[in-house]
PDB file of N, CA and C in Angstrom:
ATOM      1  N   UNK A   1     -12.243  21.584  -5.936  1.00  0.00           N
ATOM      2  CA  UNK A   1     -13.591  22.010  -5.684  1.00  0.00           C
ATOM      3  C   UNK A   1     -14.586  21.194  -6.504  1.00  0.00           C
ATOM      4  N   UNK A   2     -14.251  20.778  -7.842  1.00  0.00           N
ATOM      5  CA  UNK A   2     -14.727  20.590  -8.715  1.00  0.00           C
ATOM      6  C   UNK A   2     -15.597  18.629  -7.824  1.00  0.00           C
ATOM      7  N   UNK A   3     -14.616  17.986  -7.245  1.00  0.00           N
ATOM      8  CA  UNK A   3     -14.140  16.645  -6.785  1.00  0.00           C
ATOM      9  C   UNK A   3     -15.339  16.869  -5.988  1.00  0.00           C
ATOM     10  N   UNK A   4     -14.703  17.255  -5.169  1.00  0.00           N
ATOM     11  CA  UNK A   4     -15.881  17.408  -3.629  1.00  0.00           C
ATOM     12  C   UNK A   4     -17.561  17.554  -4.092  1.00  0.00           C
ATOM     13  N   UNK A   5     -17.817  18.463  -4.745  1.00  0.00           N
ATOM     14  CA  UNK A   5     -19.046  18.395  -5.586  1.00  0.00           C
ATOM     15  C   UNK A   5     -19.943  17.440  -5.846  1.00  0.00           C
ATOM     16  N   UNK A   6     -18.910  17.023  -6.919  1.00  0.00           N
ATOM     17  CA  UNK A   6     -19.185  15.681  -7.754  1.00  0.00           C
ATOM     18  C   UNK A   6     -19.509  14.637  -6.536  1.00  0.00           C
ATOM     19  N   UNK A   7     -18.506  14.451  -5.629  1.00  0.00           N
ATOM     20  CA  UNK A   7     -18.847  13.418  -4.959  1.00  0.00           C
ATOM     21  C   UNK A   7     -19.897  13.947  -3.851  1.00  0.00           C
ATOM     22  N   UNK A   8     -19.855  14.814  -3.571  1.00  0.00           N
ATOM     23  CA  UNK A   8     -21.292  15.059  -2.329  1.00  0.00           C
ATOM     24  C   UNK A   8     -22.626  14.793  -2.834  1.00  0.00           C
ATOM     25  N   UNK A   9     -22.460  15.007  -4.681  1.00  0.00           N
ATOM     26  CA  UNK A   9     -23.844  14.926  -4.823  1.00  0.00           C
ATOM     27  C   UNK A   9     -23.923  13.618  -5.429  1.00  0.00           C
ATOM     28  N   UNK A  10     -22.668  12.351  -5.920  1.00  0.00           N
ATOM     29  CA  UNK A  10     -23.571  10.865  -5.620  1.00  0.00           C
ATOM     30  C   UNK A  10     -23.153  10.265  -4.348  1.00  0.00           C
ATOM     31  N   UNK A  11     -22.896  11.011  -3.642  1.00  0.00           N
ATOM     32  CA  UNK A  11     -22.907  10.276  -2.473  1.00  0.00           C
ATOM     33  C   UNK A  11     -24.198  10.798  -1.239  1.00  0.00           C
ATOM     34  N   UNK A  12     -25.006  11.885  -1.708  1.00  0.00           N
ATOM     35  CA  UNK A  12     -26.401  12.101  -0.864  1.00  0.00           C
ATOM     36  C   UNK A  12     -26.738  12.960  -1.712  1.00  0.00           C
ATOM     37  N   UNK A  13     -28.129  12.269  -1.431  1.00  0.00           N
ATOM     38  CA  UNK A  13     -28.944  13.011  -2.602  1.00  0.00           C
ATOM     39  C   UNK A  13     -29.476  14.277  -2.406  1.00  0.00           C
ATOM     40  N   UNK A  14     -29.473  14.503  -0.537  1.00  0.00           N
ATOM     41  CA  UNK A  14     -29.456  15.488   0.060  1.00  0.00           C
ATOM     42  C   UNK A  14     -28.557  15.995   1.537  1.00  0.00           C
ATOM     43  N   UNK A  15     -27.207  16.296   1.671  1.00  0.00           N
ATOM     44  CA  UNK A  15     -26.695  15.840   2.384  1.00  0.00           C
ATOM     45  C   UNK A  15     -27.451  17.021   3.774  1.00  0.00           C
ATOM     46  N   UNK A  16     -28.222  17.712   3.062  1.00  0.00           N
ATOM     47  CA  UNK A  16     -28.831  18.729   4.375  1.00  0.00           C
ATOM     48  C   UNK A  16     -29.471  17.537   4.810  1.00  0.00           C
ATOM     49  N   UNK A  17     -30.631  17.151   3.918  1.00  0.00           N
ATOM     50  CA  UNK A  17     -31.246  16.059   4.787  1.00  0.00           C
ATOM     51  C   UNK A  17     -30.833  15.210   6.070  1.00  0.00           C
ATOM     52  N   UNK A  18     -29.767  14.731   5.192  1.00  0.00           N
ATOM     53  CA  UNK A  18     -28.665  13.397   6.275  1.00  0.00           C
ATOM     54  C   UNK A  18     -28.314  14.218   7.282  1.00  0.00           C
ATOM     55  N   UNK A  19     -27.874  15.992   7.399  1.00  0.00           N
ATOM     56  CA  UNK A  19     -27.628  16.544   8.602  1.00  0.00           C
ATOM     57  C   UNK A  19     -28.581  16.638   9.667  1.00  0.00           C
ATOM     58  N   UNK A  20     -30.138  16.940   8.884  1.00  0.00           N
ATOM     59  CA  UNK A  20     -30.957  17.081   9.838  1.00  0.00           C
ATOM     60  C   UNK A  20     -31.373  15.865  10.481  1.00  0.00           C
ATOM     61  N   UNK A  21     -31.442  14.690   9.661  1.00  0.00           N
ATOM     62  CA  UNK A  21     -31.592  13.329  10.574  1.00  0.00           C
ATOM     63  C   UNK A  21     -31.005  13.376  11.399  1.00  0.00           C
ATOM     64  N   UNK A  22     -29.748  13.680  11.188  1.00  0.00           N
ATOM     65  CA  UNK A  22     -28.570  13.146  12.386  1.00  0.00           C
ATOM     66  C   UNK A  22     -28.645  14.314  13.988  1.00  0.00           C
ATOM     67  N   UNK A  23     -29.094  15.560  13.477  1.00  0.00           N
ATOM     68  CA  UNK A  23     -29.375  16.194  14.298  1.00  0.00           C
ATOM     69  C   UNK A  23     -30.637  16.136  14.971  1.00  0.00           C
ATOM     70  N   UNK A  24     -31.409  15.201  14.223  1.00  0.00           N
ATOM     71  CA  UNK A  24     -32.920  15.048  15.058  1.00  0.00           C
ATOM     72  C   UNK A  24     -32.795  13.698  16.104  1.00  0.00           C
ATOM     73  N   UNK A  25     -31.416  13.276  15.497  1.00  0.00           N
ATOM     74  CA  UNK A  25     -31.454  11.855  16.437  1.00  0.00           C
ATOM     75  C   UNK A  25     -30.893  12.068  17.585  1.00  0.00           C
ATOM     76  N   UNK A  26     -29.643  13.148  17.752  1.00  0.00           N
ATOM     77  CA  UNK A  26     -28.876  14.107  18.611  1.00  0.00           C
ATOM     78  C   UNK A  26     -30.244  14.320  19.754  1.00  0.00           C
ATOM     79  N   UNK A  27     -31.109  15.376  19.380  1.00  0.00           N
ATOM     80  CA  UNK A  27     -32.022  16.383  20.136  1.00  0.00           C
ATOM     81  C   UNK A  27     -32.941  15.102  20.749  1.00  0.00           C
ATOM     82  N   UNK A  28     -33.157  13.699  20.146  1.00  0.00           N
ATOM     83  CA  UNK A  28     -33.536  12.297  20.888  1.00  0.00           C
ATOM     84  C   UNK A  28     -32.959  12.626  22.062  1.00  0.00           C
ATOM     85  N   UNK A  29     -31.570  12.202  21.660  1.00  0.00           N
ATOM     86  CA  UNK A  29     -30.951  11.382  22.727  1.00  0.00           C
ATOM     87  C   UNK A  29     -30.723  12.389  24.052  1.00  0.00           C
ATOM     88  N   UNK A  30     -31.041  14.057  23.407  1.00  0.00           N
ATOM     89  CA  UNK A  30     -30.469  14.630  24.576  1.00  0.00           C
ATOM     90  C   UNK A  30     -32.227  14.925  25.538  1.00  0.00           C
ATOM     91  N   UNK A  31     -32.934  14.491  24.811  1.00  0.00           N
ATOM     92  CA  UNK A  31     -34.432  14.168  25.832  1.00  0.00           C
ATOM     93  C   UNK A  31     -34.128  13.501  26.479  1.00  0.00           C
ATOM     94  N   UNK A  32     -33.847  11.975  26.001  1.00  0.00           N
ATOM     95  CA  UNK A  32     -33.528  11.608  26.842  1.00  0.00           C
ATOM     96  C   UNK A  32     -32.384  11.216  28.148  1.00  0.00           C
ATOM     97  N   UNK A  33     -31.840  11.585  27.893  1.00  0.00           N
ATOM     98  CA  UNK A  33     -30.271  11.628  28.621  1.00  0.00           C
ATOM     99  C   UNK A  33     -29.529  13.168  29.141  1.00  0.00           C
ATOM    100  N   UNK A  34     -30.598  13.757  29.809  1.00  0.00           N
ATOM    101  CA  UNK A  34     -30.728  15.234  30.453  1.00  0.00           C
ATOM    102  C   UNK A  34     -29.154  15.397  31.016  1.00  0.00           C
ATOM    103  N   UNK A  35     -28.570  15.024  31.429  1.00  0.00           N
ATOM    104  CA  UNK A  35     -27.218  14.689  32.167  1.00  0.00           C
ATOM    105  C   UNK A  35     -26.261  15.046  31.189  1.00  0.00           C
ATOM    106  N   UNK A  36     -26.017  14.419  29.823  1.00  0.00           N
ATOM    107  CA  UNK A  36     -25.623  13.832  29.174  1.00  0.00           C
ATOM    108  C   UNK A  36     -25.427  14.967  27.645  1.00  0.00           C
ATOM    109  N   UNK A  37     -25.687  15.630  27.414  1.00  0.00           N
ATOM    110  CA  UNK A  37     -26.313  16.322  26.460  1.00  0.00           C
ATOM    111  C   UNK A  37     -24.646  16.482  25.281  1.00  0.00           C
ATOM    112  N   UNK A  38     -25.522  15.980  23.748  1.00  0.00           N
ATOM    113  CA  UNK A  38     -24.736  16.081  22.771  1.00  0.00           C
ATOM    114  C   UNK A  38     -24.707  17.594  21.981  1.00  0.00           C
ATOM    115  N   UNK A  39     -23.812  18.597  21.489  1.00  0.00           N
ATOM    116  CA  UNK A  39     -24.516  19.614  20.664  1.00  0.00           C
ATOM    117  C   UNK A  39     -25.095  19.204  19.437  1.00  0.00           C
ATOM    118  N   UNK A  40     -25.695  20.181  18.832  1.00  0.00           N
ATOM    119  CA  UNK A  40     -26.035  19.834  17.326  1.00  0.00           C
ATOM    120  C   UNK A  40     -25.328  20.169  16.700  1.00  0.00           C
ATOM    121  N   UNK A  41     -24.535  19.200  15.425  1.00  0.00           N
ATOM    122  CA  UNK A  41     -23.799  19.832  14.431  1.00  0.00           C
ATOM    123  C   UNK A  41     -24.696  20.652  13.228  1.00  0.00           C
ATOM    124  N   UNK A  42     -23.177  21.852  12.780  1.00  0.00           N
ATOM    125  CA  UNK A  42     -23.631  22.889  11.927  1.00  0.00           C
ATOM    126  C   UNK A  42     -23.599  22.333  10.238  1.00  0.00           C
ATOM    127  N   UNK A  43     -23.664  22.704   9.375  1.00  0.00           N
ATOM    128  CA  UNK A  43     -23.186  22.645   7.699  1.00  0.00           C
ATOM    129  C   UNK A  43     -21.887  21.917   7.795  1.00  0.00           C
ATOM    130  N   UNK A  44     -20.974  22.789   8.021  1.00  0.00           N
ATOM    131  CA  UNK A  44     -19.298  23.033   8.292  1.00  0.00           C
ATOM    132  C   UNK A  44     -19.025  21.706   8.814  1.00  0.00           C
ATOM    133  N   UNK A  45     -19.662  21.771  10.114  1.00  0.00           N
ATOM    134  CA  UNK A  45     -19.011  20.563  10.965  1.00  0.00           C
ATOM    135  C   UNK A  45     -19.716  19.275  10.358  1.00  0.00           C
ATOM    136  N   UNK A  46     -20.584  19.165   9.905  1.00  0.00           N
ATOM    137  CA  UNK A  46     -21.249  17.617   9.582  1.00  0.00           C
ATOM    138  C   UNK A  46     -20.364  17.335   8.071  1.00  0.00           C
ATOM    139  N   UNK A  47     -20.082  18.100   6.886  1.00  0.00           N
ATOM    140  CA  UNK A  47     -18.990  17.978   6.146  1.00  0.00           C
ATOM    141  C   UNK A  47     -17.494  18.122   6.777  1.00  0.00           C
ATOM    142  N   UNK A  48     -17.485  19.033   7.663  1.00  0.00           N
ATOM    143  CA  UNK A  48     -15.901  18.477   8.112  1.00  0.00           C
ATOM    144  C   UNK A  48     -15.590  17.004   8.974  1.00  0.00           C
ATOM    145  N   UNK A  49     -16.181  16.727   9.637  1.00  0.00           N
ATOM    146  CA  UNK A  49     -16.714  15.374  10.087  1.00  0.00           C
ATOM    147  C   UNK A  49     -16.935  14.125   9.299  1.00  0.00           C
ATOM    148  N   UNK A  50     -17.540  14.374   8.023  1.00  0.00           N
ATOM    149  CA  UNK A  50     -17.745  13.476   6.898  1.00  0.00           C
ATOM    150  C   UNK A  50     -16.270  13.411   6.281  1.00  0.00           C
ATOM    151  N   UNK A  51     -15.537  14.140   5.826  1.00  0.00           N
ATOM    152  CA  UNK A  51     -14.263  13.843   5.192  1.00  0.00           C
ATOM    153  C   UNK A  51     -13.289  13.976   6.351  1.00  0.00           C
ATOM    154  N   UNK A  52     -13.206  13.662   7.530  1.00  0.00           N
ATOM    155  CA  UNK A  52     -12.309  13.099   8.327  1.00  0.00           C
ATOM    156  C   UNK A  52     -12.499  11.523   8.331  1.00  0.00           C
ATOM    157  N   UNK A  53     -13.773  11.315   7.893  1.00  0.00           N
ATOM    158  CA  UNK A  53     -14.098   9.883   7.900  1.00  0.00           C
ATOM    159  C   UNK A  53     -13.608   9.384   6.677  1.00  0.00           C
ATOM    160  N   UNK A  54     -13.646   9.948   5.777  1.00  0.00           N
ATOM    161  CA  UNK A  54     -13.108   9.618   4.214  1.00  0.00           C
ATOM    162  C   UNK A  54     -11.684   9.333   4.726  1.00  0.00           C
ATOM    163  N   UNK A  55     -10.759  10.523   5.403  1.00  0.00           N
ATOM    164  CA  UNK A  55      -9.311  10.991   5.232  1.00  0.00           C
ATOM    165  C   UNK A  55      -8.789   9.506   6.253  1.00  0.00           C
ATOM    166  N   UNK A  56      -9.747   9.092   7.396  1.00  0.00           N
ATOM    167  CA  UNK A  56      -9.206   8.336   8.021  1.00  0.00           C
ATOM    168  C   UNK A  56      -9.021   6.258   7.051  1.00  0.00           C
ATOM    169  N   UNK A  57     -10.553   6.773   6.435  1.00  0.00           N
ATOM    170  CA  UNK A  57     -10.073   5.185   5.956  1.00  0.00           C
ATOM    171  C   UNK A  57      -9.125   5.178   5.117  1.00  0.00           C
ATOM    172  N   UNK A  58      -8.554   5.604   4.362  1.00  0.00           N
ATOM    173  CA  UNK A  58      -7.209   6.222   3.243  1.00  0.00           C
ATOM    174  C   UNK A  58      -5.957   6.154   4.186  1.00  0.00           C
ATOM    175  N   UNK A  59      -6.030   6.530   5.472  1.00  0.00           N
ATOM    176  CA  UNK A  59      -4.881   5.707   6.432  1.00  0.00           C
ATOM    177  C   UNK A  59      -4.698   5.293   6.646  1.00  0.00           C
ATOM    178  N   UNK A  60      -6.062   4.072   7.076  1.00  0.00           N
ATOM    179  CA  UNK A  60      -5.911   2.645   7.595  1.00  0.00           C
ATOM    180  C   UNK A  60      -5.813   1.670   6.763  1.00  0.00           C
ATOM    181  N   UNK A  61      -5.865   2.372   5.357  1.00  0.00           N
ATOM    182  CA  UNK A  61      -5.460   1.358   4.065  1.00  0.00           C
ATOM    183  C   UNK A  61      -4.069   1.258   4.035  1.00  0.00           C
ATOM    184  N   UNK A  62      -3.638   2.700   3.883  1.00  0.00           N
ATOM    185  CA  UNK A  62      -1.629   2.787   3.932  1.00  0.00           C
ATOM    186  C   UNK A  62      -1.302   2.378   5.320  1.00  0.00           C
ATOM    187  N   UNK A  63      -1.825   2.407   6.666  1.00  0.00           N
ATOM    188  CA  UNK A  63      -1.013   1.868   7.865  1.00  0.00           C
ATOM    189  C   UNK A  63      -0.486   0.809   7.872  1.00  0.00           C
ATOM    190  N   UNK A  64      -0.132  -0.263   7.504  1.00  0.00           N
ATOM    191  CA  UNK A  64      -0.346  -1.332   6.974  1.00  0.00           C
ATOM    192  C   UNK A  64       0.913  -1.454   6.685  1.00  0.00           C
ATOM    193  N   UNK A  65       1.478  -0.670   5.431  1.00  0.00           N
ATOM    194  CA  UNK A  65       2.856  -0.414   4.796  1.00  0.00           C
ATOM    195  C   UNK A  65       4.072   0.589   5.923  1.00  0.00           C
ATOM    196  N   UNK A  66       3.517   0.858   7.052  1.00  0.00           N
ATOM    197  CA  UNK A  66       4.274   1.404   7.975  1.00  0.00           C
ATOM    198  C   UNK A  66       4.834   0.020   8.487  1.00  0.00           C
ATOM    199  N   UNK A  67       4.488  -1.227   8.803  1.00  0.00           N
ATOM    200  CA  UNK A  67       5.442  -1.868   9.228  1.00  0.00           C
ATOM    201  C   UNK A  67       5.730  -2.861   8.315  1.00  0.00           C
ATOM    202  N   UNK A  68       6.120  -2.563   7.089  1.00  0.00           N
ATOM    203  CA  UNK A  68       6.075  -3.833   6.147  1.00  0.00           C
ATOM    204  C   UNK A  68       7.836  -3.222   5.724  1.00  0.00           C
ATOM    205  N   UNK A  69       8.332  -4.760   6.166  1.00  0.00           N
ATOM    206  CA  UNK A  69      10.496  -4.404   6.260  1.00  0.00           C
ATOM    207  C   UNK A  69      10.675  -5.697   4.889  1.00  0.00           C
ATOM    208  N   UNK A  70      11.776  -4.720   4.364  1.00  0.00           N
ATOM    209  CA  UNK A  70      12.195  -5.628   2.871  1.00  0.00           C
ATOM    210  C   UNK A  70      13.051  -6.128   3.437  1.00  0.00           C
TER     211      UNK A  70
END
């Protein structure tokens, strides 16, 4: 708990902020693109979303050693 913290707060200085950008750019695109429509992410989902992005580059560092034969 302690980790996550630490790093949410030097990694945005406001990460509500960065949600609401991202959700104001969302409610853009769904003006324009009536057909098409994105939802808005919640708290939950814009941090669960953010550390899938963390969890994935940490795989594509070790994938690497999946085909490496002695």
């Amino acid at each position: 708990m302690v980790f996550s913290a630490l790093f949410r707060h030097l990694t945005f200085q406001d990460w509500r902020a960065s949600l609401q950008k991202m959700n104001a750019a969302i409610a853009c695109h769904n003006d324009q693109e009536a057909d098409n429509n994105v939802n808005l992410f919640s708290e939950s989902e814009f941090l669960t979303g953010f550390a899938l992005l963390i969890g994935a580059s940490c795989y594509s560092d070790h994938g690497k050693l999946l085909w490496l034969v002695y």
